[in-house]
N, C-alpha and C. Protein backbone atom coordinates (compact mmCIF):
# COMPACT_ATOMS: atom_id res chain seq x y z
N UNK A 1 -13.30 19.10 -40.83
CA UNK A 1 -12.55 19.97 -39.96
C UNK A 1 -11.60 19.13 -39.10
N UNK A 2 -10.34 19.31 -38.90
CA UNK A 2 -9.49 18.96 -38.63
C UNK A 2 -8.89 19.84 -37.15
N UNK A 3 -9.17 18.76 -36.08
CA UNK A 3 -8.98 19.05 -34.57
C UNK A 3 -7.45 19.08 -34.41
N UNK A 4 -6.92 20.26 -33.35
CA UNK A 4 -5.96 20.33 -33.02
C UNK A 4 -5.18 19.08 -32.04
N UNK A 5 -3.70 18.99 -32.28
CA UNK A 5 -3.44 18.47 -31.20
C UNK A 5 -3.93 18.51 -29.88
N UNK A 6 -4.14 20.01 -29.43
CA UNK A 6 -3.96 20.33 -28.12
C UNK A 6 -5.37 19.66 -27.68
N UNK A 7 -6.42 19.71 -28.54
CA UNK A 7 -7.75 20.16 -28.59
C UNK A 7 -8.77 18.59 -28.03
N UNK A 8 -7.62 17.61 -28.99
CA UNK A 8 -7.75 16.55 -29.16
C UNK A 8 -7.38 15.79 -27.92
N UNK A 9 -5.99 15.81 -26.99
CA UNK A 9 -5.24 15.11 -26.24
C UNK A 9 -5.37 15.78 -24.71
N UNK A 10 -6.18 16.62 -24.72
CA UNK A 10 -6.08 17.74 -23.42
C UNK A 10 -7.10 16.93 -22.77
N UNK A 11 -8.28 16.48 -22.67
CA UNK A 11 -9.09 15.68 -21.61
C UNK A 11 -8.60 14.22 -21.22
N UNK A 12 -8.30 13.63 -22.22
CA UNK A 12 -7.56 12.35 -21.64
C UNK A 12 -6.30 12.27 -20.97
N UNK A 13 -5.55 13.31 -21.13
CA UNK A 13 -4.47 13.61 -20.44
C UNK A 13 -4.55 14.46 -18.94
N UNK A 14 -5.24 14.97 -19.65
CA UNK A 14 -5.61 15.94 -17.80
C UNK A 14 -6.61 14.33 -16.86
N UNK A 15 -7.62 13.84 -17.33
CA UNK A 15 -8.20 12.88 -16.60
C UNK A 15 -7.32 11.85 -16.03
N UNK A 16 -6.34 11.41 -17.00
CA UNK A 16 -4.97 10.99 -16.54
C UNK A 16 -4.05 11.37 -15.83
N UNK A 17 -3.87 12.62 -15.47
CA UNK A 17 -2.98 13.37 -14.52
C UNK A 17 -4.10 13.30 -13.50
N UNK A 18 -5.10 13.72 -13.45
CA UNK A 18 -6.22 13.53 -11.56
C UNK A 18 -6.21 12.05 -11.39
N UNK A 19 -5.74 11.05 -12.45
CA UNK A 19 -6.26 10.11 -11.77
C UNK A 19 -4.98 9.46 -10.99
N UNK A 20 -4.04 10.16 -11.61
CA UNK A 20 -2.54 9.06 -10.75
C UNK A 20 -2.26 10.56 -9.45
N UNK A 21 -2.69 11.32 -9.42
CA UNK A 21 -2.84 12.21 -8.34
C UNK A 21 -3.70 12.02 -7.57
N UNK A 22 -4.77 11.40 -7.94
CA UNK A 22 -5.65 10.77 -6.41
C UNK A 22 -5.28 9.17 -6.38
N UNK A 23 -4.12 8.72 -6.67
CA UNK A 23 -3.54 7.32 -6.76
C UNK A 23 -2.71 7.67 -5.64
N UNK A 24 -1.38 9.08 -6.00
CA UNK A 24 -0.69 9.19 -5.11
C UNK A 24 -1.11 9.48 -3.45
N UNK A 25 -2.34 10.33 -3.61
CA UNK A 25 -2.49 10.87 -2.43
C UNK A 25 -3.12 9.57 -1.60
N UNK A 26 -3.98 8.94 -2.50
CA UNK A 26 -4.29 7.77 -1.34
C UNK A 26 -3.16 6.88 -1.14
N UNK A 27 -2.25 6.61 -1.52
CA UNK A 27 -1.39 5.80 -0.98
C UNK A 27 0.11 6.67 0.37
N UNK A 28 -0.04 8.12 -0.13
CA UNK A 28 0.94 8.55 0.46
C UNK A 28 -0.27 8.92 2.19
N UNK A 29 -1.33 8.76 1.70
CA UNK A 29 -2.32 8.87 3.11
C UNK A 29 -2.55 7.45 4.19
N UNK A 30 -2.02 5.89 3.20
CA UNK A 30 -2.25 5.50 4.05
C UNK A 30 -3.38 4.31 3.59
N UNK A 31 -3.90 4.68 2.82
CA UNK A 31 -5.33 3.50 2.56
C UNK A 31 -4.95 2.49 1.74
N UNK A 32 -3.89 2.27 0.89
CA UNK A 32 -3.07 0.96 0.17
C UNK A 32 -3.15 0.05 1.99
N UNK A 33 -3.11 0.31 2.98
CA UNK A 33 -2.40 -0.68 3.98
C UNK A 33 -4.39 -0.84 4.37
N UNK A 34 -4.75 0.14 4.61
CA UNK A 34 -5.98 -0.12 4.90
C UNK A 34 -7.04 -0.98 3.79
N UNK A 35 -6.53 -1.05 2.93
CA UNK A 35 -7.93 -1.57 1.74
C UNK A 35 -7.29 -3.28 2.00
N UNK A 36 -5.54 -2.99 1.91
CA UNK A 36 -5.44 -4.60 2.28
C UNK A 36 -5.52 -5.32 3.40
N UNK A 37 -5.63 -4.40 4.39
CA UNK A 37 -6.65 -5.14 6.14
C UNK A 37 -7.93 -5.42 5.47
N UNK A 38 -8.34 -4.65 4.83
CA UNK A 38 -10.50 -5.10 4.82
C UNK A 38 -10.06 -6.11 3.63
N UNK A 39 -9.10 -6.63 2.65
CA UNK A 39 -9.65 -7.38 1.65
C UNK A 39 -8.71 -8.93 2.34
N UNK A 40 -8.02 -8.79 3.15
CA UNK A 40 -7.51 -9.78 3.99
C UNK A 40 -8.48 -10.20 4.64
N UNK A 41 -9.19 -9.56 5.57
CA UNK A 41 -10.41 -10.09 6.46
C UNK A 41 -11.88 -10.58 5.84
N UNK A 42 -11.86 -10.18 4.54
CA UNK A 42 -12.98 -10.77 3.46
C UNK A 42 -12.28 -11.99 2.87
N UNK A 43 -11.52 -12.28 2.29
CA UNK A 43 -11.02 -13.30 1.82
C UNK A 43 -10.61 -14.44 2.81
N UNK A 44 -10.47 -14.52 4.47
CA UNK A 44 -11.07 -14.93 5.32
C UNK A 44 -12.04 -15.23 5.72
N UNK A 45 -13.14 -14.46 5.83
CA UNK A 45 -14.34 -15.17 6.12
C UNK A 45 -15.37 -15.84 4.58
N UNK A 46 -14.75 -15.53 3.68
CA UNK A 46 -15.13 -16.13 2.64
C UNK A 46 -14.89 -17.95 2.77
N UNK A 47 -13.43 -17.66 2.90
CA UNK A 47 -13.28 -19.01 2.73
C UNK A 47 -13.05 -19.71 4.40
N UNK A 48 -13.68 -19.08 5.35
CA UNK A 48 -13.79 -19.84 6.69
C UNK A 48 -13.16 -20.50 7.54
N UNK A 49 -11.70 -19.33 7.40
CA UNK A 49 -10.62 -19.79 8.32
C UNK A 49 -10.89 -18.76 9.44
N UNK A 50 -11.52 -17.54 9.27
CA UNK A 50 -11.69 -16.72 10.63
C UNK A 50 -12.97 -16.52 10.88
């Protein structure tokens, strides 16, 4: 039996559309600046300049 296009390409594509839609919203919210304050201040005390 032979799966449709639609049938076939519709979950990886929709999982692909939520996933760059919760890409956009966290960055148009603000947490791109916040994740790189907390991975700035870890990569600091890692290596024991602060």
């Amino acid at each position: 039996m032979k799966k449709s296009v639609f049938t076939r390409y519709f979950f990886p594509v929709l999982l692909v559309l939520i996933g760059a839609g919760c890409i956009v919203y966290g960055v148009t919210d603000g947490e791109a600046g916040a994740v790189l304050r907390k991975a700035i201040s870890i990569c600091m005390e890692c290596i024991g300049i602060g």
